[in-house]
Protein backbone atom coordinates (compact mmCIF):
# COMPACT_ATOMS: atom_id res chain seq x y z
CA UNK A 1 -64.35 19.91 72.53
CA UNK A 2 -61.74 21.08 75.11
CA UNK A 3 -58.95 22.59 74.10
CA UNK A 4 -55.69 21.33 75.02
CA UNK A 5 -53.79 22.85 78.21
CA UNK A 6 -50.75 23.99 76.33
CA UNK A 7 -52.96 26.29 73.94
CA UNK A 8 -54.74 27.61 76.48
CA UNK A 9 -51.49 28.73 78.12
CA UNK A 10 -50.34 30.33 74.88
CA UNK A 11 -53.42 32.39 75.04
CA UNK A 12 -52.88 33.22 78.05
CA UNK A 13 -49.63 34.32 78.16
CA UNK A 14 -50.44 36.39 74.80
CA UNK A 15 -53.30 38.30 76.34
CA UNK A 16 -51.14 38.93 79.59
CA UNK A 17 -48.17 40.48 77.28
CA UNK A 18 -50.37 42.42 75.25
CA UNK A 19 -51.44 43.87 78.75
CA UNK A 20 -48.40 44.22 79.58
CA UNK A 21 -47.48 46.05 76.43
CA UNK A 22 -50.49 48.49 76.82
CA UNK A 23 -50.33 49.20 80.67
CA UNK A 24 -46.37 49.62 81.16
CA UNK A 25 -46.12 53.04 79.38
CA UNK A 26 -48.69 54.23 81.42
CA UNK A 27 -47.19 52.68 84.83
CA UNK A 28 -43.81 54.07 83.52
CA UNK A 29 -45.41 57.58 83.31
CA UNK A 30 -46.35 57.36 86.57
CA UNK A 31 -43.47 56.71 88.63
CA UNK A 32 -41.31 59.08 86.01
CA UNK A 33 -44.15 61.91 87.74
CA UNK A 34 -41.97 60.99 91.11
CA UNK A 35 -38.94 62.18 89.93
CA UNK A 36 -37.56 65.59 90.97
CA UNK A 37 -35.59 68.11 88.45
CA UNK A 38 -35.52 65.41 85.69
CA UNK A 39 -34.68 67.35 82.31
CA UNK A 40 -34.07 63.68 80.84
CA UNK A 41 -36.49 60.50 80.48
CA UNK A 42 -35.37 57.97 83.26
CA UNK A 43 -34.33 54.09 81.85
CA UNK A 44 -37.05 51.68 82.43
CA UNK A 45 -34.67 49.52 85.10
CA UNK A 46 -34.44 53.41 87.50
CA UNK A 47 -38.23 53.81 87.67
CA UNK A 48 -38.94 50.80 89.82
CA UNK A 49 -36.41 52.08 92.04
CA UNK A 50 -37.90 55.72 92.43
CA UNK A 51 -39.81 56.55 96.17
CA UNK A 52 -43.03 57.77 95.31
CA UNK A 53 -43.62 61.12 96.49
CA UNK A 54 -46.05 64.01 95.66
CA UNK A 55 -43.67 67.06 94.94
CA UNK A 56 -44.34 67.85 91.50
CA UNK A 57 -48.37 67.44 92.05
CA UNK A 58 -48.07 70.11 94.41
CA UNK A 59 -45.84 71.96 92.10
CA UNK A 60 -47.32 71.44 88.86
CA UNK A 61 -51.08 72.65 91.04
CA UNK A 62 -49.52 76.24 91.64
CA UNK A 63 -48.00 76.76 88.76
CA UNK A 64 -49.01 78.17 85.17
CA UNK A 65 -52.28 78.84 86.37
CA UNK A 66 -52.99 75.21 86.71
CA UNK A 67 -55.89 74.91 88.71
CA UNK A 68 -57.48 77.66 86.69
CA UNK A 69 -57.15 75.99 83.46
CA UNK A 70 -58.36 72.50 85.08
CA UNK A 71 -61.07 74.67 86.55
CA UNK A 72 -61.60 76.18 83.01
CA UNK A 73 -61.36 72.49 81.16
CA UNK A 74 -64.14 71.10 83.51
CA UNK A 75 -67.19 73.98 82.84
CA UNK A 76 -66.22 73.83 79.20
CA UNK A 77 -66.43 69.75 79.23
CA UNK A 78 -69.16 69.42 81.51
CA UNK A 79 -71.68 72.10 79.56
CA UNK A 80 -69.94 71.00 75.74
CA UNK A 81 -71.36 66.84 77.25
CA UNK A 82 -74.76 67.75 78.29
CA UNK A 83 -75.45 69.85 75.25
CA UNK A 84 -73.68 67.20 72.66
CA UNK A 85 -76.15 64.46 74.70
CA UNK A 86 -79.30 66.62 74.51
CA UNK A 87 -79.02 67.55 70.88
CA UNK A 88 -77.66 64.34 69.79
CA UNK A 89 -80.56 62.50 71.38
CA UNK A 90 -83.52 65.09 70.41
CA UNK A 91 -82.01 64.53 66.55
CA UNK A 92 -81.66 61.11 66.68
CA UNK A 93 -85.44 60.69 67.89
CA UNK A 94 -86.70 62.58 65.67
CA UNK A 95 -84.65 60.42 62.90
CA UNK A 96 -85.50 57.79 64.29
CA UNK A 97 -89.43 58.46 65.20
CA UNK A 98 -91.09 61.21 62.30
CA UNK A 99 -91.01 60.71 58.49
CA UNK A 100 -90.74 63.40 56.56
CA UNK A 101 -89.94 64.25 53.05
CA UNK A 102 -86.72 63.49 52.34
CA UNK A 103 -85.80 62.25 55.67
CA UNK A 104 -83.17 59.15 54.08
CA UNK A 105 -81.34 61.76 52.07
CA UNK A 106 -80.88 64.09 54.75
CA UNK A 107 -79.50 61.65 57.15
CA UNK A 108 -77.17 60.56 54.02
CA UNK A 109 -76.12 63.98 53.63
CA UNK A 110 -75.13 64.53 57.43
CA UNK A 111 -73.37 61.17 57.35
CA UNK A 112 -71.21 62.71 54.17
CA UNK A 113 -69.95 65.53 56.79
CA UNK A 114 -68.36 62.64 58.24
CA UNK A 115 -66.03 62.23 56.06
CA UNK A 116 -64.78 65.71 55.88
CA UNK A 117 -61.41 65.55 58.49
CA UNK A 118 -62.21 68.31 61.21
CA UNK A 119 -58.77 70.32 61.10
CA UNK A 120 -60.01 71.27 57.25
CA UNK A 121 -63.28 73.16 59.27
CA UNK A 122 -61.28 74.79 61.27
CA UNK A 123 -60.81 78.40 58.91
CA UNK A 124 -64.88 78.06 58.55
CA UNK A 125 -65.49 77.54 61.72
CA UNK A 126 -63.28 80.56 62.89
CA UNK A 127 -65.15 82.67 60.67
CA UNK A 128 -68.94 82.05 61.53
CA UNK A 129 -67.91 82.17 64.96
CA UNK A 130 -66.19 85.37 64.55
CA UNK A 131 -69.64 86.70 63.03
CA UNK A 132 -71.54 86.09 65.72
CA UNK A 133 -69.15 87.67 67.94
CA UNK A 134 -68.16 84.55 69.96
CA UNK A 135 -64.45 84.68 69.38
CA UNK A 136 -62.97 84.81 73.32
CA UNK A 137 -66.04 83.27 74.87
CA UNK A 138 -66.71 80.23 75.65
CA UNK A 139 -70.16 79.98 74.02
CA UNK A 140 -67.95 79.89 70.82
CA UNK A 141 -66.45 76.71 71.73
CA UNK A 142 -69.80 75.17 73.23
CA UNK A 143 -71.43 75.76 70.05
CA UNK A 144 -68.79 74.06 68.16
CA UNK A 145 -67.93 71.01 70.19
CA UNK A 146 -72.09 70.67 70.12
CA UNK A 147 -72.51 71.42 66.68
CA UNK A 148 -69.26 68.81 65.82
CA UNK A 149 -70.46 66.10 67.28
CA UNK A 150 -73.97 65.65 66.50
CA UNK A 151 -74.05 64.36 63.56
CA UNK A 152 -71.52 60.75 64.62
CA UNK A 153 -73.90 61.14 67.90
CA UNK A 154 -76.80 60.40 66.42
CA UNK A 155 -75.50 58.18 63.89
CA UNK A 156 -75.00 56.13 66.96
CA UNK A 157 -78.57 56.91 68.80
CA UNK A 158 -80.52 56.49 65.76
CA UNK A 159 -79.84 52.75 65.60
CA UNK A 160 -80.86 52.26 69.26
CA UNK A 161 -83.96 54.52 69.27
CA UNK A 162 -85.62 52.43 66.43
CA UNK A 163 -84.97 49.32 68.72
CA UNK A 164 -87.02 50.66 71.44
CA UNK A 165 -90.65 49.02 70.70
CA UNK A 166 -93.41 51.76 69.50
CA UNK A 167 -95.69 49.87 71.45
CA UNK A 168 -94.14 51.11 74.35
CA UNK A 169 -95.27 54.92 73.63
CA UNK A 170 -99.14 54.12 74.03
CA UNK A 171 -98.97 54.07 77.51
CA UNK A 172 -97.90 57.77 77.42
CA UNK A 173 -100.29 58.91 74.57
CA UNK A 174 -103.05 57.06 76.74
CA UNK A 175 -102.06 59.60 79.74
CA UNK A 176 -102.27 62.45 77.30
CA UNK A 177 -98.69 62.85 77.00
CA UNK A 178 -96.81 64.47 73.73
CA UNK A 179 -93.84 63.80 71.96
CA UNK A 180 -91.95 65.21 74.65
CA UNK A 181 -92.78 63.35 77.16
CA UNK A 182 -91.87 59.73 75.18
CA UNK A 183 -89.07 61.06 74.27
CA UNK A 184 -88.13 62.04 77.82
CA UNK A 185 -89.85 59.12 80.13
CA UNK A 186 -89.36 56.01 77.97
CA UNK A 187 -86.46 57.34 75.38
CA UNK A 188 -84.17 58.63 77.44
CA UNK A 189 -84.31 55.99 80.42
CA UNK A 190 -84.02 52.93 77.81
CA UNK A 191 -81.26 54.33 76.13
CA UNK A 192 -78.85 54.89 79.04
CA UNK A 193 -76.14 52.58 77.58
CA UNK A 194 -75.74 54.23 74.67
CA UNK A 195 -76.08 57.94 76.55
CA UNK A 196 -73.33 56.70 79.09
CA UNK A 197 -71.09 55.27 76.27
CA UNK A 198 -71.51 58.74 74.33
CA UNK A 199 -71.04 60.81 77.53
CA UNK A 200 -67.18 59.19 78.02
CA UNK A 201 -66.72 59.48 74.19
CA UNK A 202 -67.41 63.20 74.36
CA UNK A 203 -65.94 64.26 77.46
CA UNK A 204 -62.80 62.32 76.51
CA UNK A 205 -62.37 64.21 72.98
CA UNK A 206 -63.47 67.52 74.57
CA UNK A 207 -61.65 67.01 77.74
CA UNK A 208 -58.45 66.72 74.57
CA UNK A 209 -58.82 68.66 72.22
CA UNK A 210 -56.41 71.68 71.87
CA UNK A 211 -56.38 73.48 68.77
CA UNK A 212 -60.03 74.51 68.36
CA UNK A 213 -59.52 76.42 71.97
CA UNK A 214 -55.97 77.23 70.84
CA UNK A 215 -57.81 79.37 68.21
CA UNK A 216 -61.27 80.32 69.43
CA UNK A 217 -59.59 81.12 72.54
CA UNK A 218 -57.25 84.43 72.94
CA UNK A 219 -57.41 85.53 76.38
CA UNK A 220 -54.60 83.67 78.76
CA UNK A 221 -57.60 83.21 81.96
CA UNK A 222 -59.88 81.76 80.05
CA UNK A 223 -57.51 78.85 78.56
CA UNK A 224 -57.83 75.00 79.17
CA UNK A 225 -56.06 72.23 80.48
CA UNK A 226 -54.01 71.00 77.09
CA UNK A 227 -52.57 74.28 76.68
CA UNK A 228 -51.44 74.60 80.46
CA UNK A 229 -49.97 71.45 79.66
CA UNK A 230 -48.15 72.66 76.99
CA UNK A 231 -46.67 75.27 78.36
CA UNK A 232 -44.63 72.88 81.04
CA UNK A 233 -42.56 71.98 77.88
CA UNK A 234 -39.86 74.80 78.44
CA UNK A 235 -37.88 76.61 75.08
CA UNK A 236 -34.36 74.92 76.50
CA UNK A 237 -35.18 72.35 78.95
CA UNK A 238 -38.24 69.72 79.64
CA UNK A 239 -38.57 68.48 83.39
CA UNK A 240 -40.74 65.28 82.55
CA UNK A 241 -41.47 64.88 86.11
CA UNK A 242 -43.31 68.22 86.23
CA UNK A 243 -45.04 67.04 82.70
CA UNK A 244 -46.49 63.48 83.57
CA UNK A 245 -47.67 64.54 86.70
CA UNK A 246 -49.54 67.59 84.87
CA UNK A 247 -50.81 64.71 82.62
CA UNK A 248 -51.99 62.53 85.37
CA UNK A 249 -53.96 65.02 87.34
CA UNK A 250 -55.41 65.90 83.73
CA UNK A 251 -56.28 62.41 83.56
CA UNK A 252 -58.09 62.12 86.82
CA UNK A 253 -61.53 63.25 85.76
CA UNK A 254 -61.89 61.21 82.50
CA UNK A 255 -61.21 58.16 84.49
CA UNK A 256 -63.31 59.28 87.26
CA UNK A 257 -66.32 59.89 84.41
CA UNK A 258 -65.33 56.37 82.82
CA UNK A 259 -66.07 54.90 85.93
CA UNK A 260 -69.01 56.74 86.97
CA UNK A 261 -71.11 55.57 83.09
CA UNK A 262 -68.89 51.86 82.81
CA UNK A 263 -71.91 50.05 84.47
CA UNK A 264 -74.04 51.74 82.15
CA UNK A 265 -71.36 51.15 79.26
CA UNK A 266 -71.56 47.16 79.44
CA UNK A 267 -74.82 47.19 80.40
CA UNK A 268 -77.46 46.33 77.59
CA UNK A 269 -81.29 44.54 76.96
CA UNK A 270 -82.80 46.81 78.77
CA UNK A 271 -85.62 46.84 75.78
CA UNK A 272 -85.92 42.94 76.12
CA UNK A 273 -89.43 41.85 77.79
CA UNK A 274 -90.68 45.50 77.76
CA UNK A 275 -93.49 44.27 75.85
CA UNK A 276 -95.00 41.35 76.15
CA UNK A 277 -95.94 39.11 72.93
């Protein structure tokens, strides 16, 4: 049954405001990053009338140790991802792929971790890395962001490991082939829409997050990108143009790695006719 023209238009004018609602903040941002010397926010009718120019990009690059912080953000995101993905996924398989004595109620009691909000772990945290020694490094925050995430990670992989087909593996134990070598030739390559989905997940909230490097972190060269950020927001006076275009060039490399796994991110049924019945 079709349904009538006049409802489809409603839809369709509800979907395009809701759009609308969602995207204009982020266009307003935007041409607000044009404006020069603006220690107030602009009305919505003078942004449309703004000439876009590149002035505080070039400003904002040079100044508060910028590029070193964006520099600093990207080694810290970049190992934190692969390290998050490779644990995640070696903890999920073997969840997903041994049995073991009390394999149900240890996955129970990781998933009750869950629940604990993360700013309560920060004190502990602090402390055990301040026993190993890894307060001012940045193996203190790898091991953290690593450590943090695995257990949600491979709540997720779990699910889509024990979809893969076992059948699949006696190929590789024909060959000779161990554990290691399922997990990495037939695992891993079926389960690239799940890793690519994870890999914006995690390099979005690491790319973020502030206060765990806020703490862990004391010396000013080694800081990241949120606090740089930060410190455009002056004691007496904010220029927002200097801000938003700090916050756009910060947002260049998550939608860069968005678009670089969204193939893989809608992509799914890779599993289907790997084995035939």
């Amino acid at each position: 049954m079709k349904a009538p023209w006049f409802t489809k238009l409603a839809v369709y004018a509800i979907i395009i405001f809701g759009a609308l609602l969602f995207v204009f903040p982020f266009i307003y941002m935007i041409l607000t990053s044009f404006f020069t010397a603006t220690f107030s926010l602009p009305k919505p009718e003078e942004v449309f009338q703004v000439v876009p120019n590149l002035i505080n990009y070039e400003v904002v690059w040079g100044k508060n140790h910028f590029a070193r912080y964006f520099a600093n953000s990207l080694l810290i995101t970049s190992v934190a991802m692969v390290g998050a993905l490779l644990v995640s996924s070696l903890t999920a398989y073997g969840f997903a792929r041994f049995a073991f004595p009390g394999k149900e109620a240890v996955f129970r009691l990781f998933l009750l971790t869950m629940m604990i909000p993360s700013v309560i772990n920060i004190i502990p945290q602090f402390i055990i890395i301040k026993d190993l020694g890894l307060v001012n490094t940045y193996a203190g925050l790898w091991l953290i962001y690593v450590a943090a995430g695995v257990v949600g990670n491979m709540f997720f992989l779990r699910g889509f490991f024990e979809s893969i087909p076992r059948e699949l593996e006696e190929s590789v134990l024909i060959d000779g082939g161990g554990n290691w070598r399922i997990y990495w030739n037939i695992y891993l390559p079926l389960s690239l829409p799940a890793m690519g989905t994870l890999a914006i997940f995690i390099f979005q909230g690491t790319w973020e997050e502030y206060f765990l490097a806020l703490t862990i972190i004391k010396s000013e060269a080694l800081r990241t990108l949120p606090i740089a950020i930060l410190m455009f927001n002056d004691k007496y006076a904010t220029n927002y143009g200097q801000i938003f275009a700090a916050s756009i060039i910060a947002l260049l490399p998550v939608i860069l790695i968005y678009v670089a796994f969204q193939k893989k991110f809608v992509q799914s049924g890779f599993n289907e006719g790997a084995v035939k019945g």
